[in-house]
N, C-alpha and C. Protein backbone atom coordinates (compact mmCIF):
# COMPACT_ATOMS: atom_id res chain seq x y z
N UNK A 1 -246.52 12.77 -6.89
CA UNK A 1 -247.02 12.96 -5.54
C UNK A 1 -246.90 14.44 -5.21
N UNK A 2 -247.90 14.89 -4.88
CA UNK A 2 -247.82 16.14 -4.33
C UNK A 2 -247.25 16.84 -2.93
N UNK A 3 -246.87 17.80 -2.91
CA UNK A 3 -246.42 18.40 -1.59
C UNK A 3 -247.12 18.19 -0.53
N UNK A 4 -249.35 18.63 -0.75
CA UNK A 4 -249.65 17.73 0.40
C UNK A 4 -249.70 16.72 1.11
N UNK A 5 -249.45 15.45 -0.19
CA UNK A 5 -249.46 14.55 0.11
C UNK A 5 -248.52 14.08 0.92
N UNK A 6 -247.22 14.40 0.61
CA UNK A 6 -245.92 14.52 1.02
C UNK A 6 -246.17 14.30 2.72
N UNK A 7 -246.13 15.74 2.84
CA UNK A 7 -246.65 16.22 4.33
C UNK A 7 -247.59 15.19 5.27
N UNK A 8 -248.81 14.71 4.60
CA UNK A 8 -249.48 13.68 5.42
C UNK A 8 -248.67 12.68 5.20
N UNK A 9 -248.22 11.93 4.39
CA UNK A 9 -247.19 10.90 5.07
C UNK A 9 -245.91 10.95 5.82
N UNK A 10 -245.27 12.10 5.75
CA UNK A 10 -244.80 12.57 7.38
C UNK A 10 -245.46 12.49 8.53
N UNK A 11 -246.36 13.38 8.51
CA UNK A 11 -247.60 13.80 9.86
C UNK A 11 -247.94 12.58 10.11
N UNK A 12 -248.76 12.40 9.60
CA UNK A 12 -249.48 10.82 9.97
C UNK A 12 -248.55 9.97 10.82
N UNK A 13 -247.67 8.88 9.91
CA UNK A 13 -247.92 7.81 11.04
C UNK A 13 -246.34 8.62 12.18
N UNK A 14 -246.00 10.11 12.36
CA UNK A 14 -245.41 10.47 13.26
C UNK A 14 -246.82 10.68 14.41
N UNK A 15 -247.65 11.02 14.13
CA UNK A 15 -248.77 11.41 15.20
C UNK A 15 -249.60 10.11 15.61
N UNK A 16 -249.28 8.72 14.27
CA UNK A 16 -249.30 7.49 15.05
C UNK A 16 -248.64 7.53 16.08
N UNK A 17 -247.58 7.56 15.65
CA UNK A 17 -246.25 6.92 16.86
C UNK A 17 -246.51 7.59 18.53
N UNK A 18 -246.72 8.95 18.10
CA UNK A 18 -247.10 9.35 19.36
C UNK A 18 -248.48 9.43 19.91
N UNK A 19 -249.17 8.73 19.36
CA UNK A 19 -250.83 8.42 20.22
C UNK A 19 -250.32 7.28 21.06
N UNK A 20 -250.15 6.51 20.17
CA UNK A 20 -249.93 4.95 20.69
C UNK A 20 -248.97 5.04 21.93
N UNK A 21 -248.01 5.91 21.68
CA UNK A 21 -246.89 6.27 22.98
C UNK A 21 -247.40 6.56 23.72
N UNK A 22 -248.03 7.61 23.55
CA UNK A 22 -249.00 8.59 24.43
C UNK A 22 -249.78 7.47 25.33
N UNK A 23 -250.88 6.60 24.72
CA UNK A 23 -251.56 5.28 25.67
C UNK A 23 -251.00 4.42 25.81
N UNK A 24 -249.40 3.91 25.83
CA UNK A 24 -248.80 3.21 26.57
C UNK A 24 -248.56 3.36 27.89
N UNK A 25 -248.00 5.15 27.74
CA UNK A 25 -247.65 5.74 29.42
C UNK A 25 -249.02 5.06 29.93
N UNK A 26 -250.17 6.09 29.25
CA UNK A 26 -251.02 6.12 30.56
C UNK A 26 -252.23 4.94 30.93
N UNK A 27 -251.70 4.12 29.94
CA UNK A 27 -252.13 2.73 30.98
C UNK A 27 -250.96 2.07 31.58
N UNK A 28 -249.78 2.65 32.11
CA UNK A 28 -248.74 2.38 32.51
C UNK A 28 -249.32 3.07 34.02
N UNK A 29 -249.77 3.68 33.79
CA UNK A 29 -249.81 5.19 34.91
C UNK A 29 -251.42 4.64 35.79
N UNK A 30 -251.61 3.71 35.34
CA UNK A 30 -253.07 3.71 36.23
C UNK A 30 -254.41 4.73 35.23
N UNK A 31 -255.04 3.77 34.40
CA UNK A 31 -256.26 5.30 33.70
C UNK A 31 -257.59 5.14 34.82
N UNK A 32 -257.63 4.00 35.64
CA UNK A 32 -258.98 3.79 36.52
C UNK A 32 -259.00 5.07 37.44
N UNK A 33 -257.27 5.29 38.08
CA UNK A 33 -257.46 5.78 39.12
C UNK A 33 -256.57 7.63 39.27
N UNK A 34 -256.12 7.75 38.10
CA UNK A 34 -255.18 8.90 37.93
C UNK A 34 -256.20 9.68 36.66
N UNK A 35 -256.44 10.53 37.35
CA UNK A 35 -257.27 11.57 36.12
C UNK A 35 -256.48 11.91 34.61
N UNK A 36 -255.29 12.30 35.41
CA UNK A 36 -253.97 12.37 34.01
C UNK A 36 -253.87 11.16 32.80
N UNK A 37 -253.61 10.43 34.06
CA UNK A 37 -253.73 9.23 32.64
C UNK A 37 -255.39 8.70 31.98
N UNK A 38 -255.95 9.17 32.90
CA UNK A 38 -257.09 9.04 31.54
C UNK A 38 -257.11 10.10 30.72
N UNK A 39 -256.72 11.27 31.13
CA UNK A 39 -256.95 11.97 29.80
C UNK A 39 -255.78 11.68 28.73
N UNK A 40 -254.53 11.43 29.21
CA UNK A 40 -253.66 10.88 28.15
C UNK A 40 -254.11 9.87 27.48
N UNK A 41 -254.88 8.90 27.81
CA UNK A 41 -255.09 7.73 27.11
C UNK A 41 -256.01 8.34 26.22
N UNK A 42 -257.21 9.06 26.40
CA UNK A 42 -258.12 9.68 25.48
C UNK A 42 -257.21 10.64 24.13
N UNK A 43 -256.44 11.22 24.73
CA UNK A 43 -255.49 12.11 23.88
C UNK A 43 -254.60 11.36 22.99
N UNK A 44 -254.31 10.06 23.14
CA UNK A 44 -253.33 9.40 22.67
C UNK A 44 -254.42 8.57 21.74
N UNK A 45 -256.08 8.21 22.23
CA UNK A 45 -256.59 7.46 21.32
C UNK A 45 -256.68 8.75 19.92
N UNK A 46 -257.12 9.61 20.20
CA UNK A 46 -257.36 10.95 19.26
C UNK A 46 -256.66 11.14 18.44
N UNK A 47 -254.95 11.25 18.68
CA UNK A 47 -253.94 11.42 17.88
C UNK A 47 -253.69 9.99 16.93
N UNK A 48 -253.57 8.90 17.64
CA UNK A 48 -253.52 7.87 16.28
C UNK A 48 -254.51 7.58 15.77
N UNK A 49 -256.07 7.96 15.70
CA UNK A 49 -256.95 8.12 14.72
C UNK A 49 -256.39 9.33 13.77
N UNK A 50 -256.56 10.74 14.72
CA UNK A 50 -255.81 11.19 13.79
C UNK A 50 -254.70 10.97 12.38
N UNK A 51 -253.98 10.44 13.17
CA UNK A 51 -252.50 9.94 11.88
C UNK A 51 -253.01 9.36 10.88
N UNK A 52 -253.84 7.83 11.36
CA UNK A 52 -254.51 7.12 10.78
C UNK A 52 -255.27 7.80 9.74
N UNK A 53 -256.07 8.54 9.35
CA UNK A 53 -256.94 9.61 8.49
C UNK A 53 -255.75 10.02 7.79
N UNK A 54 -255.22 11.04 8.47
CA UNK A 54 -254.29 11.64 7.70
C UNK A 54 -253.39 10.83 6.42
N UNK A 55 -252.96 9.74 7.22
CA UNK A 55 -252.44 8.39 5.89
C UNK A 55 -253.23 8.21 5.42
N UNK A 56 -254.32 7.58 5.39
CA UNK A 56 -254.93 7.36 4.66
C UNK A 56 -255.54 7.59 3.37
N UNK A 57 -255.31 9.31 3.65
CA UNK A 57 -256.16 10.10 3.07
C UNK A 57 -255.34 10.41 1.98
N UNK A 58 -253.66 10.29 2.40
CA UNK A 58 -252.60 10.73 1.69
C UNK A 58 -252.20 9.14 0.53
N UNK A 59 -252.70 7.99 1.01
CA UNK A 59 -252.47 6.64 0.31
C UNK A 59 -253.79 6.86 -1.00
N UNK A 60 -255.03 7.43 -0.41
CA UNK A 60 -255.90 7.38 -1.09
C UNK A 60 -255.40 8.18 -2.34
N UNK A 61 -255.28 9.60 -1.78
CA UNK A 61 -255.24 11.26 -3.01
C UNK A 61 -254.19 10.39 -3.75
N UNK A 62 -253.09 9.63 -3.68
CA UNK A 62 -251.70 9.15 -4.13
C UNK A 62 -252.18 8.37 -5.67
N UNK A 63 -253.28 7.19 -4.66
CA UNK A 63 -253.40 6.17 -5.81
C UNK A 63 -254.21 6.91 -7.23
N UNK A 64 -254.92 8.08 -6.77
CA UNK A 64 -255.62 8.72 -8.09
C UNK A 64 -257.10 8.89 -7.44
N UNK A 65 -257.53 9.49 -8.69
CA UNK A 65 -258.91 9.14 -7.98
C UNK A 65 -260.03 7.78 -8.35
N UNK A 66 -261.04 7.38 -7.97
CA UNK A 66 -261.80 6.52 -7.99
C UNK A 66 -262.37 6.31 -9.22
N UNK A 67 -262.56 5.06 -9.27
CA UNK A 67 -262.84 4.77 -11.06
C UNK A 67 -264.42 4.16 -10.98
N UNK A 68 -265.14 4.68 -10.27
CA UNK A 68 -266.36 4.05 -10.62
C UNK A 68 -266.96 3.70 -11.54
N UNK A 69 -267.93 2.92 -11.99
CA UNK A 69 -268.99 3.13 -13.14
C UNK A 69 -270.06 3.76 -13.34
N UNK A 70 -270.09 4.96 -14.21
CA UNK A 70 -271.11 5.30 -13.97
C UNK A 70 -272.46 4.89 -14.59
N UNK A 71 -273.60 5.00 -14.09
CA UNK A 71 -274.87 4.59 -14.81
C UNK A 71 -275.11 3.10 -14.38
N UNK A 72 -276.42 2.84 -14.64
CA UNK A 72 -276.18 1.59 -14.47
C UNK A 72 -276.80 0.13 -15.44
């Protein structure tokens, strides 16, 4: 495993943890009627896509690369 890889499975599901946190507050907070919490909720959807990619990307580079067939 490589060092980048390393790193995105840190990053990642830590920038999960805090999206999802992030849109707990602010549908805690009212998002219909508090400008703040809608933008937190938008900010919090952003960051756990974020993470999400980032793992992903780091589960993918991990397993190797893709073994297609070529030709057909």
């Amino acid at each position: 495993m490589g060092t980048g890889t390393l790193i995105f499975m840190i990053v990642g599901p830590i920038a999960i943890l805090a999206g999802v946190t992030m849109m707990i507050f602010a549908i805690r907070g009212g998002v219909g009627e508090n400008p703040k919490s809608t933008a937190m909720l938008i900010a919090g959807m952003m960051a756990a896509a974020f993470g999400t990619l980032l793992t992903a990307f780091a589960i993918g580079s991990a397993a190797g690369p893709a073994t297609l067939p070529q030709g057909a």
